[in-house]
C-alpha atoms as a PDB file:
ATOM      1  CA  UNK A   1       0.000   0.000   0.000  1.00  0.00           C
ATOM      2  CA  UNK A   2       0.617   3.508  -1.138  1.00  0.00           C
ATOM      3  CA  UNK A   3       0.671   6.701   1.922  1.00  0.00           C
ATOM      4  CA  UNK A   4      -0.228   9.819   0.347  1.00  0.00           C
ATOM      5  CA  UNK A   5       2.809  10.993   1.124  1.00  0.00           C
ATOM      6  CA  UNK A   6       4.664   8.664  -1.561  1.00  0.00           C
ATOM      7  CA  UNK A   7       6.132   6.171   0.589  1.00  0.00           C
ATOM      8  CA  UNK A   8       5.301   2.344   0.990  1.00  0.00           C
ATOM      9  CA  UNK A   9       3.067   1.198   4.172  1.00  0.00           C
ATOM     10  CA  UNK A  10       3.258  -2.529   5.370  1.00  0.00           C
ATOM     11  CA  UNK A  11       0.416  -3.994   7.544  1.00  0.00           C
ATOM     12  CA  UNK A  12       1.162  -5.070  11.306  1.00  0.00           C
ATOM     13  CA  UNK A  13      -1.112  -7.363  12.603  1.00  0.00           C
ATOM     14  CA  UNK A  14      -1.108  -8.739  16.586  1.00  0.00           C
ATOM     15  CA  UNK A  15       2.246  -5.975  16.649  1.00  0.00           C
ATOM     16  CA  UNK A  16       3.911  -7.581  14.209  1.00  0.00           C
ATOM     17  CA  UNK A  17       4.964  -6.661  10.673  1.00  0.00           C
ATOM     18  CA  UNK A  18       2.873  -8.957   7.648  1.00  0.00           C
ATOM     19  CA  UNK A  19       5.264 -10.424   5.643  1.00  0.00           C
ATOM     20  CA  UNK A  20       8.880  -9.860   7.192  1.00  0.00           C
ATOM     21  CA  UNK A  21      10.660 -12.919   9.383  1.00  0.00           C
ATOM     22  CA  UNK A  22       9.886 -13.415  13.019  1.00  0.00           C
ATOM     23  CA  UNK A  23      12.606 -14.762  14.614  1.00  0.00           C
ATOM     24  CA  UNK A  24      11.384 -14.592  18.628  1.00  0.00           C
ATOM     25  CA  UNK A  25      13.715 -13.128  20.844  1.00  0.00           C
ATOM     26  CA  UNK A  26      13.964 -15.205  24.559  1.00  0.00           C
ATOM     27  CA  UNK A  27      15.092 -11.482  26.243  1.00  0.00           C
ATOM     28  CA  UNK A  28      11.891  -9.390  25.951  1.00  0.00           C
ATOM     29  CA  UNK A  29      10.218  -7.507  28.690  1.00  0.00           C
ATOM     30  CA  UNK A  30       6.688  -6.173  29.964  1.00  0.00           C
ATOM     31  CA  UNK A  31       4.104  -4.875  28.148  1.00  0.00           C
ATOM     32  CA  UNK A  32       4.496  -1.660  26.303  1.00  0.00           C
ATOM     33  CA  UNK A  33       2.755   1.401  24.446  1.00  0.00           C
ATOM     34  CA  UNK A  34       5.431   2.610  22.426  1.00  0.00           C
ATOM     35  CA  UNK A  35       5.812   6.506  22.075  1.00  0.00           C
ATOM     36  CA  UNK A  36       9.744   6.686  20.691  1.00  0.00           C
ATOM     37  CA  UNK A  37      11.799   5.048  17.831  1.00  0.00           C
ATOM     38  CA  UNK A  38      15.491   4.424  18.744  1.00  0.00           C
ATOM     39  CA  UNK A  39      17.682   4.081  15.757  1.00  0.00           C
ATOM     40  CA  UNK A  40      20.800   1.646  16.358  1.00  0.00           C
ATOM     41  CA  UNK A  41      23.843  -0.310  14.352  1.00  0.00           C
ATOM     42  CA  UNK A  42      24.995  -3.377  14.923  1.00  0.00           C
ATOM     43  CA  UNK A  43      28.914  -2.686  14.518  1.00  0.00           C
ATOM     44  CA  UNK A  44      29.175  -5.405  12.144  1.00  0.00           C
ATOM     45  CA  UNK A  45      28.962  -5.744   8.216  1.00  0.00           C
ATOM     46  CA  UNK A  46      26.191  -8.447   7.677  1.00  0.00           C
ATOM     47  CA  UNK A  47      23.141  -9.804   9.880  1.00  0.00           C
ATOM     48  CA  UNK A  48      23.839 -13.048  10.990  1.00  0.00           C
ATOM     49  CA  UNK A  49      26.004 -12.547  13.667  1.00  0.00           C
ATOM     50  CA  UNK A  50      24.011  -9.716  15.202  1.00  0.00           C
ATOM     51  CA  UNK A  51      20.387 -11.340  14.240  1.00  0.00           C
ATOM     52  CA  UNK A  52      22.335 -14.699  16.573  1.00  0.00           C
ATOM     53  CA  UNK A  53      23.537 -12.175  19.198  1.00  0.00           C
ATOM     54  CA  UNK A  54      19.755 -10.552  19.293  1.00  0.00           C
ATOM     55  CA  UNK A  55      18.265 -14.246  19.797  1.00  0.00           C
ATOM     56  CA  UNK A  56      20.456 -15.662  22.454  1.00  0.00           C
ATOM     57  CA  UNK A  57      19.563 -16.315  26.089  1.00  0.00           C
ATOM     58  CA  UNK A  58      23.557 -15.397  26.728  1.00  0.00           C
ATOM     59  CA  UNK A  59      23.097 -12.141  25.572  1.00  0.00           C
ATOM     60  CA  UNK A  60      20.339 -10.429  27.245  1.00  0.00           C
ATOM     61  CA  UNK A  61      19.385  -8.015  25.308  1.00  0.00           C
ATOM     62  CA  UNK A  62      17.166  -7.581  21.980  1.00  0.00           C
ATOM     63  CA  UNK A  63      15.729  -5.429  19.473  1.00  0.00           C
ATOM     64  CA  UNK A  64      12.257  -5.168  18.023  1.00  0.00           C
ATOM     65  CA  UNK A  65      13.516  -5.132  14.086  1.00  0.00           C
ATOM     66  CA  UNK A  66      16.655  -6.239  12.570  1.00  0.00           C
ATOM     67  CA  UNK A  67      17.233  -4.495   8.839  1.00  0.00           C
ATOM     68  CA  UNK A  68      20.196  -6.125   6.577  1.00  0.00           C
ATOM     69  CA  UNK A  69      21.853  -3.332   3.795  1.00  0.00           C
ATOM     70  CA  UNK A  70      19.857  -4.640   1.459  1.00  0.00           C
ATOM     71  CA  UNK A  71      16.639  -3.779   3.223  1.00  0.00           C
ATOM     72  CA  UNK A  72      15.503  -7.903   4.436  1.00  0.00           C
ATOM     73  CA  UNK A  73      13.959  -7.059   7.737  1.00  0.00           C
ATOM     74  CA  UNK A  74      13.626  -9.707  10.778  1.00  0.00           C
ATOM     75  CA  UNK A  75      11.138  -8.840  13.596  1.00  0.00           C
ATOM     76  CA  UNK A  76      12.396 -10.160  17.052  1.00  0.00           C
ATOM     77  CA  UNK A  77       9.701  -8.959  19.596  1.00  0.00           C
ATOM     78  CA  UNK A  78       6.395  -7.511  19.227  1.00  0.00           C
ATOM     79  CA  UNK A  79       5.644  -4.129  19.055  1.00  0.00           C
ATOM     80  CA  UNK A  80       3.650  -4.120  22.401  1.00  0.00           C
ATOM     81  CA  UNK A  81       6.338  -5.792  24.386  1.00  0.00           C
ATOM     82  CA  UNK A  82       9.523  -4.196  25.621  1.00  0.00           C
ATOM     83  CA  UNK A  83      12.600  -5.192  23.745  1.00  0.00           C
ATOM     84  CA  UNK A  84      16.086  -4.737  25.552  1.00  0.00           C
ATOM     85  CA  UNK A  85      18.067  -2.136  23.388  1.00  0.00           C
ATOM     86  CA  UNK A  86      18.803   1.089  25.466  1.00  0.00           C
ATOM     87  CA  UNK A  87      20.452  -0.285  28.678  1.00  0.00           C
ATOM     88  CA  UNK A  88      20.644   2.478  31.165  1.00  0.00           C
ATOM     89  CA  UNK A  89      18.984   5.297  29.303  1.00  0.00           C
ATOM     90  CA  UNK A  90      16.887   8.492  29.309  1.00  0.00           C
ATOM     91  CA  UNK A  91      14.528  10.465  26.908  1.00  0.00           C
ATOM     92  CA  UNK A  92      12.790  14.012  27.364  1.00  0.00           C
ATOM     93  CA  UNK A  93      12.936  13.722  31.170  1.00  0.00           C
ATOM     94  CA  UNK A  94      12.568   9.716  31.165  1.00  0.00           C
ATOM     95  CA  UNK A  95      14.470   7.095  32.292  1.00  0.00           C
ATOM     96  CA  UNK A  96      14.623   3.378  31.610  1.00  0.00           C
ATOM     97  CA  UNK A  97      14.175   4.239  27.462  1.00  0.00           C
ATOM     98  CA  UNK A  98      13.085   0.587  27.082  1.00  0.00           C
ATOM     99  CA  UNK A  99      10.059   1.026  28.731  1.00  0.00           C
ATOM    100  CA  UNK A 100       8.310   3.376  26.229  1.00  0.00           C
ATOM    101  CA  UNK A 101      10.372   2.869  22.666  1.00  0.00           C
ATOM    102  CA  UNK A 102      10.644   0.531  19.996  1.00  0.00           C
ATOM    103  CA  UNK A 103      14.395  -0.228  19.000  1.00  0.00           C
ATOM    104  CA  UNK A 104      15.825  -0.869  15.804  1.00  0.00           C
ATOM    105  CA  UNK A 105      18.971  -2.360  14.694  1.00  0.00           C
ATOM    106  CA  UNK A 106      20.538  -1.557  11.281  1.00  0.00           C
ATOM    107  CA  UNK A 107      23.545  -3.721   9.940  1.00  0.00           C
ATOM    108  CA  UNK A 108      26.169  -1.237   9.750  1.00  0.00           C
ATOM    109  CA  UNK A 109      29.765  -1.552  11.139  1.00  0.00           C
ATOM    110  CA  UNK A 110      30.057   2.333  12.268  1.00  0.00           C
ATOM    111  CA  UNK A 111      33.260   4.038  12.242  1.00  0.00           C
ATOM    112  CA  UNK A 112      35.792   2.837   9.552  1.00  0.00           C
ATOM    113  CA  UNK A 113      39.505   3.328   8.614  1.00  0.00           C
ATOM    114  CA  UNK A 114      41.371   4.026   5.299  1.00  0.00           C
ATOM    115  CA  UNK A 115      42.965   1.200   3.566  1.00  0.00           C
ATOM    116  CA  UNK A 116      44.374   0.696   0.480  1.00  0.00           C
ATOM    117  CA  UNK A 117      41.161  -0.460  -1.021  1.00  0.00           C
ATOM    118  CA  UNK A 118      39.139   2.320   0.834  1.00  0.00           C
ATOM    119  CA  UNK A 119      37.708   2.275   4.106  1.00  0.00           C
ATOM    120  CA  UNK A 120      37.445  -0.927   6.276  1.00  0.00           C
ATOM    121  CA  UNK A 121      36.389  -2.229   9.730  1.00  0.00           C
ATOM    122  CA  UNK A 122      38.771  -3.162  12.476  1.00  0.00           C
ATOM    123  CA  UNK A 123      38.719  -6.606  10.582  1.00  0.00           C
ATOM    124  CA  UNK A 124      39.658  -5.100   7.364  1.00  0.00           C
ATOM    125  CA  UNK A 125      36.495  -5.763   5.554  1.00  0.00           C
ATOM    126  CA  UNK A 126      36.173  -2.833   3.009  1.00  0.00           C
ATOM    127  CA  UNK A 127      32.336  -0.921   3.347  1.00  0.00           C
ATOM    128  CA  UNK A 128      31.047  -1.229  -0.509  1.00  0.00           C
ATOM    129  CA  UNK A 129      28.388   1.535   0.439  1.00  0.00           C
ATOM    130  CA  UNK A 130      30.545   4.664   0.739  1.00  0.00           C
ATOM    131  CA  UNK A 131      31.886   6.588   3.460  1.00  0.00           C
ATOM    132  CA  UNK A 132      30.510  10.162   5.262  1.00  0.00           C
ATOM    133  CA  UNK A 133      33.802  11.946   6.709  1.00  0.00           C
ATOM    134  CA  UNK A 134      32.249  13.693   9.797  1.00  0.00           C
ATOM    135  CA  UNK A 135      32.901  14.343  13.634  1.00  0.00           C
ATOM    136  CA  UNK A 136      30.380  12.528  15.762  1.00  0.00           C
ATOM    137  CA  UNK A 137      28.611  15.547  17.943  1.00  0.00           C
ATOM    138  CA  UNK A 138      29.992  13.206  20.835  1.00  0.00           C
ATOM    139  CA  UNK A 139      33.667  14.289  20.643  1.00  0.00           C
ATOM    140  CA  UNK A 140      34.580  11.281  23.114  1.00  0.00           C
ATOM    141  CA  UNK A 141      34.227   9.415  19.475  1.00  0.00           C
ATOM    142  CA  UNK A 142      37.171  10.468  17.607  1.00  0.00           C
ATOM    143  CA  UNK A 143      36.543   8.752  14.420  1.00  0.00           C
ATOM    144  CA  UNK A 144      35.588  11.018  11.243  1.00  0.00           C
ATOM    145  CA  UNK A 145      35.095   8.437   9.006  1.00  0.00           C
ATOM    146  CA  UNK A 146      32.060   6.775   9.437  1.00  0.00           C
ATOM    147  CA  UNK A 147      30.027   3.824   6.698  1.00  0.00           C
ATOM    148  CA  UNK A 148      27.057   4.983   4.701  1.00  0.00           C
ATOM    149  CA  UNK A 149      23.824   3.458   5.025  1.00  0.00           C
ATOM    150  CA  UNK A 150      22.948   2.119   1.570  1.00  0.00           C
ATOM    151  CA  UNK A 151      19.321   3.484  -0.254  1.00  0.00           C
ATOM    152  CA  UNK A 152      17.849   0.636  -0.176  1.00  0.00           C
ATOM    153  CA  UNK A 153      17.919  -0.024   3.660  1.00  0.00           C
ATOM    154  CA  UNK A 154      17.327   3.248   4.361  1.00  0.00           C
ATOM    155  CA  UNK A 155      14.311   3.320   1.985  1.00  0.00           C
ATOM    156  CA  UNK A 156      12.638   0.297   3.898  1.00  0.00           C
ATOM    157  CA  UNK A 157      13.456   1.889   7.057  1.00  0.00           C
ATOM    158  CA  UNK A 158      11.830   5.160   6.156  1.00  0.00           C
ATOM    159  CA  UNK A 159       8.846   2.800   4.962  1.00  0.00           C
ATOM    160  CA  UNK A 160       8.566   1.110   8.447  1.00  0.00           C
ATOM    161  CA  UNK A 161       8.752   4.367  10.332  1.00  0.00           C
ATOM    162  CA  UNK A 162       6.142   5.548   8.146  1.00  0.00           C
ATOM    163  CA  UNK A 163       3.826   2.349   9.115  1.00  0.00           C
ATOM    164  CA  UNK A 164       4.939   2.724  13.305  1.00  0.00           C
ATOM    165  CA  UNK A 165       4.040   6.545  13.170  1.00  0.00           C
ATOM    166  CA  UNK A 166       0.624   5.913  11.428  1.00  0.00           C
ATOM    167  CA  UNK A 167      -0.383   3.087  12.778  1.00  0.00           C
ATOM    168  CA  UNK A 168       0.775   3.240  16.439  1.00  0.00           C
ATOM    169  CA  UNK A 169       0.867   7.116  16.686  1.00  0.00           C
ATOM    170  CA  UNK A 170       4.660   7.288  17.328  1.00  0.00           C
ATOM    171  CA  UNK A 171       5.903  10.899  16.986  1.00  0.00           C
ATOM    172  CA  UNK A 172       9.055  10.925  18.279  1.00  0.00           C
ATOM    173  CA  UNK A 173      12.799   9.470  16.799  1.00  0.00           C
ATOM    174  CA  UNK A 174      16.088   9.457  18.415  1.00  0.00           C
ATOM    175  CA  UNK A 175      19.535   7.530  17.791  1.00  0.00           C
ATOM    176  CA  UNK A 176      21.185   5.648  20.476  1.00  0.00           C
ATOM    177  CA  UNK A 177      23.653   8.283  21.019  1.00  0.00           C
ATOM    178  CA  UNK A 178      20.958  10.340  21.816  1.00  0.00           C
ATOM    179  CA  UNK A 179      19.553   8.876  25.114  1.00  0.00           C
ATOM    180  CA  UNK A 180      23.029   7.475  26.251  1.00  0.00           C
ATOM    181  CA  UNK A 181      26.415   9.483  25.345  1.00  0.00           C
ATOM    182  CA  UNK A 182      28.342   6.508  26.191  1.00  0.00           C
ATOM    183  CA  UNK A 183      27.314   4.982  22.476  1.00  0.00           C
ATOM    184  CA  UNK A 184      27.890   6.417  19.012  1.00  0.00           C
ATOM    185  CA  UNK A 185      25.519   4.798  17.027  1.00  0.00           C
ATOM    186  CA  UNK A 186      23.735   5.166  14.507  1.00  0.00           C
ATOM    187  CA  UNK A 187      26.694   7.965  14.241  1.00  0.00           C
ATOM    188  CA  UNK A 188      27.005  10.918  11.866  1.00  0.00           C
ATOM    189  CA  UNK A 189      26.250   8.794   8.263  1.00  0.00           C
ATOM    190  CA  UNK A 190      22.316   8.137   9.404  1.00  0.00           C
ATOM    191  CA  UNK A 191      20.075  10.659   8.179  1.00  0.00           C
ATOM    192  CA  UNK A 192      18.460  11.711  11.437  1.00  0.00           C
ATOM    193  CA  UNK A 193      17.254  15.080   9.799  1.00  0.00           C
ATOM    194  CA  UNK A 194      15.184  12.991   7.310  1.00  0.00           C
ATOM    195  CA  UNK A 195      13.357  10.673   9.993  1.00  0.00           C
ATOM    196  CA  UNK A 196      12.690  14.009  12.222  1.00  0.00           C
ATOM    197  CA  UNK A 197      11.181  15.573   9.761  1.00  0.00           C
ATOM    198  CA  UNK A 198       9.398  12.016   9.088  1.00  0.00           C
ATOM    199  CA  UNK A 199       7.712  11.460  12.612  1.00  0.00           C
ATOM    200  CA  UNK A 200       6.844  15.196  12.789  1.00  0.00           C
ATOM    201  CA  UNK A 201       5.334  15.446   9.557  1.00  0.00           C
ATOM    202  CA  UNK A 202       2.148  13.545  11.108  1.00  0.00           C
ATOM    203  CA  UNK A 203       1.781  15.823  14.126  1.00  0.00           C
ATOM    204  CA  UNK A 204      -0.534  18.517  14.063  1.00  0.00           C
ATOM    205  CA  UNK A 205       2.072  21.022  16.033  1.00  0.00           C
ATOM    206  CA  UNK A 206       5.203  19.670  14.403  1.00  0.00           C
ATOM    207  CA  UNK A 207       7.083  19.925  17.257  1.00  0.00           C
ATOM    208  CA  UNK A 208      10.343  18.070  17.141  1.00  0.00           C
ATOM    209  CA  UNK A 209      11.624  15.916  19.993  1.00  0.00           C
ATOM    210  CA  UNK A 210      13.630  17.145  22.609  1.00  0.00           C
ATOM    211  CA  UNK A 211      17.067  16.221  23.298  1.00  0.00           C
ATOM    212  CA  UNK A 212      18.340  14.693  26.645  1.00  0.00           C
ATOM    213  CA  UNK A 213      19.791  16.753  29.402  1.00  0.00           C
END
């Protein structure tokens, strides 16, 4: 389906999305009413190892979507149940972000180096998807060369946001950075300005959501 605003809607039925993967999650928490998206990376370049991490007991912690590069999305926990993906956390005068926000993991290894090929993990795996040479607005983070998220997850992304903001009347979008300074994702290459001005763009007032302390 079509929004009148040009971008694709998917369906979510019993709080999950029709037609992408559910792959359960064991760490999941109480019931929720989400009223914040928190954008995240997975520091890695492909989705098996994090989707794994996501799904084991070990790990204790979990994410309500999973989104590959090239835009396959898993679901891990329901949309009405609290996923583990902020850790100690806090959000417009709120703590414990888990308790009111819907987390999202996008495959993307974060801050890269230069190689001889171009720019590369830690492992030397070179990014195919480009590179955005930027501070983080954390200067604890003193990488300025950061991977690119490719179109085509970003486009499904956008599309899902699109579907929680309608459909669960979710206004609000922050990065993981942005509750927590101790973490720098989803870092300078995500588009933040686009998905603010996505989640406001159904609000009457249009007011924007504000920063932590």
């Amino acid at each position: 389906m079509l929004h009148k605003e040009g971008y694709a809607m998917y369906e979510i039925v019993d709080n999950k999305l029709v037609a992408m993967k559910y792959v359960p999650s064991p760490n999941i928490g109480r019931a929720l009413t989400p009223t914040l998206v928190v954008m995240h990376y997975t520091a890695s370049t492909g989705a098996a190892s994090p989707l794994s991490w996501l799904t084991s007991p070990k790990s204790k912690v979990s994410a309500h979507l999973l989104i590959g590069t090239d835009g396959d999305v898993s679901q891990l926990v329901p949309f009405n149940r609290q996923a583990w993906h902020a850790g100690q956390s806090h959000w417009d005068g709120r703590e414990h972000v888990n308790q009111f926000s819907i987390g999202i993991e996008l495959v993307n290894p974060g801050p890269l180096k230069a190689s001889n090929n171009g720019f590369c993990n830690e492992q030397g795996y070179v990014w195919p998807f480009g590179t955005v040479h930027e501070r983080h607005p954390n200067h604890t983070f003193s990488s300025t060369d950061w991977a690119a998220y490719p179109e085509q997850q970003i486009n499904v992304l956008t599309s899902i946001c699109v579907t929680l903001r309608d459909c669960l009347n979710i206004h609000s979008v922050a990065g993981h950075q942005d509750i927590t300074h101790r973490k720098p994702d989803p870092g300078p290459a995500f588009p933040m300005a686009h998905f603010i001005a996505l989640f406001a763009s159904g609000r009457p007032d249009t007011i924007l959501p504000a920063a932590i302390a």
